[in-house]
Protein backbone atom coordinates (compact mmCIF):
# COMPACT_ATOMS: atom_id res chain seq x y z
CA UNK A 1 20.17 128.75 -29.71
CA UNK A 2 22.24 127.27 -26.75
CA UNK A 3 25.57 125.19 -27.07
CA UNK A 4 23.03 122.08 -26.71
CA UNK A 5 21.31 122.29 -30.07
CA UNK A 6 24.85 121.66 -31.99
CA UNK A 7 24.68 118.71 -34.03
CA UNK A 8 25.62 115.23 -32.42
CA UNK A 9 28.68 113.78 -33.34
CA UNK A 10 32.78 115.14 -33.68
CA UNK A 11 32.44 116.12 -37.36
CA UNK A 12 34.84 112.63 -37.79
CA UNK A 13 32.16 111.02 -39.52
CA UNK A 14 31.35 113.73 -41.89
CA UNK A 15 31.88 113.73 -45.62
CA UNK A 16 31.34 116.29 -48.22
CA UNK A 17 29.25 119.40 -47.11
CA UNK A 18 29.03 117.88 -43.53
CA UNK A 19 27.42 114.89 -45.00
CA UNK A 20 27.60 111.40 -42.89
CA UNK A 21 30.64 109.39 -44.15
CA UNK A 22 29.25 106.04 -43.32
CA UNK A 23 26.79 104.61 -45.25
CA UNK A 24 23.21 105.56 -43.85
CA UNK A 25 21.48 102.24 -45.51
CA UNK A 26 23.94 100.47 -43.20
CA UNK A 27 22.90 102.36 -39.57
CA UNK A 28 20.65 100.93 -36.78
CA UNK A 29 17.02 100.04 -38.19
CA UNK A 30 15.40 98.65 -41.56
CA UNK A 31 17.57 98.85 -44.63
CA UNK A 32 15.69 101.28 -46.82
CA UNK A 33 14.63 98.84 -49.43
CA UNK A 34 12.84 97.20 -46.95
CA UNK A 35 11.36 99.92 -44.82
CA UNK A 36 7.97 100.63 -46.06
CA UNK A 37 7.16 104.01 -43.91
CA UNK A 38 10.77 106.44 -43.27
CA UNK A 39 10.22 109.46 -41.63
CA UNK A 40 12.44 112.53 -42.68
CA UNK A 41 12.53 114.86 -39.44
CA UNK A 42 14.36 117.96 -38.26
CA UNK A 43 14.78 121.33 -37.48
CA UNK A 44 13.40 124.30 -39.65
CA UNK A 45 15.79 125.12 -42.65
CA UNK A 46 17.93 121.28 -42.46
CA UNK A 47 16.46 120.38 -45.98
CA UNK A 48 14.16 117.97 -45.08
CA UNK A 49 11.24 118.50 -47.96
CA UNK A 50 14.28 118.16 -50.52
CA UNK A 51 15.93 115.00 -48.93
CA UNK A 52 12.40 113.32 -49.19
CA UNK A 53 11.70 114.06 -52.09
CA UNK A 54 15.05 112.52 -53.23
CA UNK A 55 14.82 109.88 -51.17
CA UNK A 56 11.23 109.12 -52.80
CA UNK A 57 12.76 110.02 -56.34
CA UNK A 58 15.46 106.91 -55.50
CA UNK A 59 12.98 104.02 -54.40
CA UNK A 60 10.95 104.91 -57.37
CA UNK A 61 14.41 104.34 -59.50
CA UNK A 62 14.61 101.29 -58.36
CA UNK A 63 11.39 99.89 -58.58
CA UNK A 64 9.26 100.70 -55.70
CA UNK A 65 6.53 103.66 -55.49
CA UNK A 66 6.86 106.22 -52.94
CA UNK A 67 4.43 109.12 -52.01
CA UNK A 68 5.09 112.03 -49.43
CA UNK A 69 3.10 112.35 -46.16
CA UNK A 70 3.12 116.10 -45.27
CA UNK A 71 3.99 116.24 -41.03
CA UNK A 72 4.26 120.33 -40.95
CA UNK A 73 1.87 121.63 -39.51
CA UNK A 74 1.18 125.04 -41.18
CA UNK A 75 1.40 123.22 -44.32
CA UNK A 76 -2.05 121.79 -43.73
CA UNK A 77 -3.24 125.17 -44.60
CA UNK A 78 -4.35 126.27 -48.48
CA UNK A 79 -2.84 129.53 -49.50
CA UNK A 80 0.40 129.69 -46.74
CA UNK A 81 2.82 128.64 -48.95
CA UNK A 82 5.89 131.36 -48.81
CA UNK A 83 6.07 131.20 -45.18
CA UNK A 84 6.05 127.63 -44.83
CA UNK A 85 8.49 126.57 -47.14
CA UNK A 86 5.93 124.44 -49.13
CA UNK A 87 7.59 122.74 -52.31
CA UNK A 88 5.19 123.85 -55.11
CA UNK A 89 3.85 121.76 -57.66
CA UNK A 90 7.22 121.32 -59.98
CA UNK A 91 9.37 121.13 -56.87
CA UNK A 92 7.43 118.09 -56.43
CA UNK A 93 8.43 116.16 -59.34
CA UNK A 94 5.55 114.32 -60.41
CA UNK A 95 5.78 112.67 -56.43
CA UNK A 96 1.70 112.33 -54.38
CA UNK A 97 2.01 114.17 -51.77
CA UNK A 98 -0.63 113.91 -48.99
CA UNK A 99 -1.88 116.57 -45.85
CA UNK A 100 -0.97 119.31 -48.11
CA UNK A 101 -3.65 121.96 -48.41
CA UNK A 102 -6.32 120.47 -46.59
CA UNK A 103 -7.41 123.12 -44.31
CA UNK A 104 -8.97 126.64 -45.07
CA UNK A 105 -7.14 129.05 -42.68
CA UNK A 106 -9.87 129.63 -40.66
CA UNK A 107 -9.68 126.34 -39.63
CA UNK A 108 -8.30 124.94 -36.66
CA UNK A 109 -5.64 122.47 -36.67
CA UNK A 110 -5.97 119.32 -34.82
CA UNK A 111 -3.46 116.91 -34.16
CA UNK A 112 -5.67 114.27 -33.15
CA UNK A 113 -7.60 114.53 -36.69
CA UNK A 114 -4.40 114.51 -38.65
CA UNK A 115 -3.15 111.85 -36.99
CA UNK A 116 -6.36 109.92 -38.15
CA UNK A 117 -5.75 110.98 -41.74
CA UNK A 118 -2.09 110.74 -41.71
CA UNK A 119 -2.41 107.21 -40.55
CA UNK A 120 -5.05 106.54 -43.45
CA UNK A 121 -2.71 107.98 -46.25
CA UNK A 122 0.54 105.60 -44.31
CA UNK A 123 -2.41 102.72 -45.01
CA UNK A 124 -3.20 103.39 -48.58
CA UNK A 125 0.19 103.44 -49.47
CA UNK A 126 1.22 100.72 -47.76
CA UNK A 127 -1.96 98.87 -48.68
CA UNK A 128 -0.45 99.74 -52.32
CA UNK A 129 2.40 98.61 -52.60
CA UNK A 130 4.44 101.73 -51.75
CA UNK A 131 6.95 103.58 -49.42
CA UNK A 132 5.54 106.10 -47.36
CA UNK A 133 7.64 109.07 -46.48
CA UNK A 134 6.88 111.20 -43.79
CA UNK A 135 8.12 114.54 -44.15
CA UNK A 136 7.85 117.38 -41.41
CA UNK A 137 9.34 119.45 -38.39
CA UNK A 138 6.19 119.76 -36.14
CA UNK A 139 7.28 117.60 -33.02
CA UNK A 140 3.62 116.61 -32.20
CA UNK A 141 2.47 116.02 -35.65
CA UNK A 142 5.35 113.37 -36.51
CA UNK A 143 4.92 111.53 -33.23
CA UNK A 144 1.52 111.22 -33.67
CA UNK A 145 2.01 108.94 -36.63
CA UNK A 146 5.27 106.75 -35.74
CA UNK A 147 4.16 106.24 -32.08
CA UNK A 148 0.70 105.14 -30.24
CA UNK A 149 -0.16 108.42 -28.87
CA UNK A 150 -3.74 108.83 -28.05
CA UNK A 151 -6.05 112.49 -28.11
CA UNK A 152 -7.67 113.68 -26.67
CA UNK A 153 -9.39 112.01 -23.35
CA UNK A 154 -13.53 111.08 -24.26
CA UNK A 155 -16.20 113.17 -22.57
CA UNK A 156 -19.34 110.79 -21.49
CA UNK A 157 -21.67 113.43 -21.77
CA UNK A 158 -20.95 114.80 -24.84
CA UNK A 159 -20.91 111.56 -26.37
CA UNK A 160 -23.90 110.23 -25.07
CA UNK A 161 -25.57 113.55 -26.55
CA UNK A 162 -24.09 112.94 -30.05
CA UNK A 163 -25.29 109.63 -29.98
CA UNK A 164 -29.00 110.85 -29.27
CA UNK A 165 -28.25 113.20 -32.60
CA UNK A 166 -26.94 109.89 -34.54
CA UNK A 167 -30.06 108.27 -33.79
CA UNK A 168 -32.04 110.87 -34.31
CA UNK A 169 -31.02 113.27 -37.39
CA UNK A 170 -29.13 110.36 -38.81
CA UNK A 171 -25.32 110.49 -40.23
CA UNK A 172 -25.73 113.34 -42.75
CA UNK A 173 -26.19 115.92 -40.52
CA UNK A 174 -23.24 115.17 -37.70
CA UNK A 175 -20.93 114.77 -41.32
CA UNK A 176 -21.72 118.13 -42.29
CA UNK A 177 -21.12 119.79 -38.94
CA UNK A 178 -18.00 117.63 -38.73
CA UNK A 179 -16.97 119.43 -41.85
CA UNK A 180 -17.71 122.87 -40.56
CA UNK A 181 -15.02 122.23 -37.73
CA UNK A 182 -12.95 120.16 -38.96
CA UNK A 183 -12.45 119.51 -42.91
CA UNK A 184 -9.59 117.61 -42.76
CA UNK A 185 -11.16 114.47 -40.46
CA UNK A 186 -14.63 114.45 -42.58
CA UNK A 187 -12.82 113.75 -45.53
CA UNK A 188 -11.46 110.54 -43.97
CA UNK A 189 -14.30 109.63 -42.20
CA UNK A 190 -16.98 106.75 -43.11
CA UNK A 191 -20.04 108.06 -42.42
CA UNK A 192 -21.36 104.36 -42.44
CA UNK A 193 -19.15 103.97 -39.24
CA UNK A 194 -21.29 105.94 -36.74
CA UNK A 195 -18.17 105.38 -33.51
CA UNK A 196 -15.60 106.68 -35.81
CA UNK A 197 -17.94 109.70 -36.94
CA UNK A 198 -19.10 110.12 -33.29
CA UNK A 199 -15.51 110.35 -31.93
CA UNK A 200 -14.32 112.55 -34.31
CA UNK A 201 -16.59 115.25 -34.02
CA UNK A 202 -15.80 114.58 -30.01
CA UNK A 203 -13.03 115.41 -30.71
CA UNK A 204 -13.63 118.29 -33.04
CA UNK A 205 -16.43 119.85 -30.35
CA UNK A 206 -14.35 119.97 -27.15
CA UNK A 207 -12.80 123.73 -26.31
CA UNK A 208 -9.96 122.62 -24.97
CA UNK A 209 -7.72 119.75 -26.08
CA UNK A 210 -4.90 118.05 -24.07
CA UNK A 211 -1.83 117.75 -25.58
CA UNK A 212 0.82 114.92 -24.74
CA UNK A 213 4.22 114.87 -24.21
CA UNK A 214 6.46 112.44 -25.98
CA UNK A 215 7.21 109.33 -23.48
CA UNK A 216 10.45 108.99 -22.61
CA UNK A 217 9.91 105.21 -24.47
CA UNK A 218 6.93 105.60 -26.82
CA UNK A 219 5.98 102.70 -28.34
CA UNK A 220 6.25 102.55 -31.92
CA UNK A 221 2.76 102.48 -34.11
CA UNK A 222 4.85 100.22 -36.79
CA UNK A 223 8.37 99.65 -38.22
CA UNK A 224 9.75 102.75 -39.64
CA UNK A 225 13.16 104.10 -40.09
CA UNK A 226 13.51 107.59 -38.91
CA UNK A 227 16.39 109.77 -40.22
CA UNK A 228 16.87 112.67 -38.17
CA UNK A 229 18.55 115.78 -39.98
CA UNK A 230 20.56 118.20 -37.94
CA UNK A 231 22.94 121.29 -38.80
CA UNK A 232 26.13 123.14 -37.48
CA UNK A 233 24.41 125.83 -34.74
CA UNK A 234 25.93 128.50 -36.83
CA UNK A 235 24.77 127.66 -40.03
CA UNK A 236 21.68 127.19 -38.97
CA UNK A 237 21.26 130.30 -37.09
CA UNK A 238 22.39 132.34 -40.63
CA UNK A 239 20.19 130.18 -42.51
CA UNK A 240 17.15 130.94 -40.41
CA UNK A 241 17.91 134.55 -40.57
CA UNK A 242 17.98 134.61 -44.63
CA UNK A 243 14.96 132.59 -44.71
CA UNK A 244 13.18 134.87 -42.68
CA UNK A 245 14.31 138.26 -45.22
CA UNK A 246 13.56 135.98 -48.14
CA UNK A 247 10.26 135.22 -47.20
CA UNK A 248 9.50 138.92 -46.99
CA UNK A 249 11.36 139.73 -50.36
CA UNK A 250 9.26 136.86 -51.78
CA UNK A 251 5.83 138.47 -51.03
CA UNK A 252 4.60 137.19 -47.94
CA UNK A 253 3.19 140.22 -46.97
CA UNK A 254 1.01 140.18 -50.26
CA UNK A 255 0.29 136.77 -49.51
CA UNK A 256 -1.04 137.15 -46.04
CA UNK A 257 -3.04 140.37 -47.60
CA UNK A 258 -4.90 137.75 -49.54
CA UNK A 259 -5.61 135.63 -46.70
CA UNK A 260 -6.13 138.23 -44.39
CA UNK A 261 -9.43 138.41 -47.43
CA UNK A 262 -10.00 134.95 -46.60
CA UNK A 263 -10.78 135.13 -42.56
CA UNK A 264 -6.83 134.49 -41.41
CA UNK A 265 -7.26 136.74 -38.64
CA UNK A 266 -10.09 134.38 -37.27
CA UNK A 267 -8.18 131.68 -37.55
CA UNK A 268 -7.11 130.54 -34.04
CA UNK A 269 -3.55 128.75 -35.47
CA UNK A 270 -2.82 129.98 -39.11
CA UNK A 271 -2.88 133.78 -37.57
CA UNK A 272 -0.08 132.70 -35.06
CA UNK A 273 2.12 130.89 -37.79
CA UNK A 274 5.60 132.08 -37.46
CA UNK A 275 6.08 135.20 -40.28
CA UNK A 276 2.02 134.79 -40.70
CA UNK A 277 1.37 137.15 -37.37
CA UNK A 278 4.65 139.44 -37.81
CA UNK A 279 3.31 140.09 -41.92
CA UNK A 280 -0.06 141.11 -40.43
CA UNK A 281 1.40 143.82 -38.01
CA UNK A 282 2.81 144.99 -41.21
CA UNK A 283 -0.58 145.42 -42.44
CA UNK A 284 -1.68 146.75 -39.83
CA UNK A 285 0.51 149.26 -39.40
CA UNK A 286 2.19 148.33 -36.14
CA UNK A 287 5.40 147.34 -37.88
CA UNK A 288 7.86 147.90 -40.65
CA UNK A 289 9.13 145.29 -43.08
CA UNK A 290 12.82 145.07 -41.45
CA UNK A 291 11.00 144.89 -37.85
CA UNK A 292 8.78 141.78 -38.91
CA UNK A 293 11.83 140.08 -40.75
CA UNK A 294 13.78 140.72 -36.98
CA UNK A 295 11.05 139.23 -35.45
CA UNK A 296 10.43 136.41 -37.67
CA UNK A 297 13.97 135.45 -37.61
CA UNK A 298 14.63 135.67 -33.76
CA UNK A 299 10.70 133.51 -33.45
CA UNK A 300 11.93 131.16 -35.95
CA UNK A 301 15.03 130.30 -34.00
CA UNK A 302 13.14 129.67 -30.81
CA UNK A 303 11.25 127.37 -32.62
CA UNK A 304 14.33 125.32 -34.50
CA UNK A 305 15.71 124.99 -30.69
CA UNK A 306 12.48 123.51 -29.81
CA UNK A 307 12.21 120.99 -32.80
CA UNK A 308 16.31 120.40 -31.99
CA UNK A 309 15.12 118.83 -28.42
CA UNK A 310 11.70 116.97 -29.40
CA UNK A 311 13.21 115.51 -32.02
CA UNK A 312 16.40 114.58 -29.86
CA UNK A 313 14.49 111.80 -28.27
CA UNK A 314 13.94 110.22 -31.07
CA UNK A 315 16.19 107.11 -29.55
CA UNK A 316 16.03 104.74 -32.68
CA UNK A 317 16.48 107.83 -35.00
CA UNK A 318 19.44 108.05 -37.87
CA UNK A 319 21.52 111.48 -37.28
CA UNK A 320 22.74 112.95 -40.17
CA UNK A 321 24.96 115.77 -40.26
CA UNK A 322 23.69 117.88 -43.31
CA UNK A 323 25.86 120.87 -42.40
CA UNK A 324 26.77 122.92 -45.59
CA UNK A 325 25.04 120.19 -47.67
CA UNK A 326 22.90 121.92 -50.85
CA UNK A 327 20.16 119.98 -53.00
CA UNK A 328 23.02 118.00 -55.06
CA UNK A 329 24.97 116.76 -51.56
CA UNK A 330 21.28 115.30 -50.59
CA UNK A 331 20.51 113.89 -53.63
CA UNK A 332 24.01 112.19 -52.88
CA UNK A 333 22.63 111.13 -49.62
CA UNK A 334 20.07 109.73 -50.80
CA UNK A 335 21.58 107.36 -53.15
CA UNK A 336 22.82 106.14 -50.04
CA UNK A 337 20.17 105.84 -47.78
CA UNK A 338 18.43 104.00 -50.79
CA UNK A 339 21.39 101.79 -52.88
């Protein structure tokens, strides 16, 4: 990582373990016990799934429900748990979470269908009641929900021709092909609404599919209050690196040798997850254990530095200083982010 990705601020306004001394609830946006949708964002390995789920743990303390919206990409995927970090089912602590195993890993992952699904789960719980907390380090996936970002561009022909289908083989059968390509948008879909099942398996169908920068002003989709988590370039860089040899001395090679059973290796994005693609060389041969945990350390980095500048335009976004904080300094934070 370069000089840039250090954290912003002097380190005057730290407290304990790096964390913010001024009181979060009391920075730029909504107060937390108003919010209704706060997105936790961040590089890889800033504690982001365990400050949501305290943050969640607090609003249910005092009264208000809160469920987690997953926003990591490789998350999405059933079975890659070690490498992605993903809190299992105690680590959860009783807390819904939602986009969590919801694609096989042959799938492929679409950011224009999670952001449909996302959006529906943000809904629901706000339809209910509750605090939605959206949780993640993929750049895209985030923006997609907090801002009005639209994917991909429509293709006449295509859905003139699924129309013709519609009208011809009825709803059923474009559901079930929608669910051959893309799982995760059929199980949101209302098949009684043929322009939302029509678009979607647009969507789904097209080979290629155009990806959008953030705007240098995107709008926002609704009020949320964004907290933006960043660490000491050092730290980090050491915390990456143990990650990385603890995901390999956790069995992630055994667990890509079970997915590797389940079609991984046809799977256009699981097969390139960070750790994912270095564990199969292992497999196959075409590298040793201390090789892939190199790799996966040095890839992992390059992707941090890339989450470290998306997520640095986040104008309205909260940034907390979480250097040298552990699970008990962001449970602290917490209680401040939610009195």
């Amino acid at each position: 990582m370069s000089g840039a990705d250090a954290p912003v601020g002097d380190g005057s306004e730290r407290g304990p373990a790096g964390c913010p001394e001024r009181d979060p609830a009391q920075h730029r946006g909504l107060d937390a016990s108003d919010a209704d949708l706060i997105a936790v964002v961040g590089a890889t390995g800033t504690g982001k799934s365990d400050l949501g789920i305290a943050i969640a743990e607090r609003l249910r303390a005092a009264g208000r429900d809160a469920e987690i919206v997953n926003a990591d990409a490789m998350q999405l995927y059933r079975g890659m748990d070690i490498g992605t970090a993903k809190l299992s089912f105690d680590e959860r602590h009783g807390i819904p979470h939602h986009q969590l195993d919801v694609l096989d890993v042959t799938d492929e992952a679409s950011v224009a269908a999670y952001q449909v699904a996302a959006r529906a789960d943000v809904d629901r719980i706000q339809a209910d009641g509750g605090v939605a907390v959206l949780v993640g380090g993929s750049g895209l996936y985030v923006s997609s929900v907090l801002f009005d970002l639209a994917f991909p561009g429509t293709d006449p022909e295509l859905r003139a021709q699924l129309e013709r289908e519609h009208d011809e083989l009825g709803p059923g059968i474009l559901l079930e092909r929608l669910r051959g390509m893309d799982p995760a948008a059929a199980a949101t879909i209302d098949a009684r609404n043929p322009r939302r099942l029509i678009r979607a398996l647009e969507i789904a169908s097209r080979s290629e599919v155009v990806t959008p920068s953030l705007p240098s002003a995107p709008r926002a989709w609704r009020p949320s209050r964004i907290l933006h988590l960043r660490r000491d370039r050092g730290q980090l860089v050491a915390a990456l690196h143990a990650r990385a040899a603890g995901m390999f001395a956790a069995g992630l090679v055994d667990e890509v040798a079970a997915l590797r059973e389940q079609g991984i290796e046809h799977g256009k994005t699981a097969r390139a997850a960070i750790g994912y693609s270095q564990a199969l060389d292992v497999l196959r041969g075409t590298s040793t254990i201390e090789a892939a945990v190199e790799a996966t350390g040095i890839a992992t980095r390059k992707y941090a530095r890339r989450q470290v500048s998306w997520f640095r335009r986040y104008a309205e976004a909260e940034t907390l200083d979480v250097t040298g904080a552990d699970r008990g300094d962001l449970s602290e934070l917490a209680r401040r982010i939610v009195p």
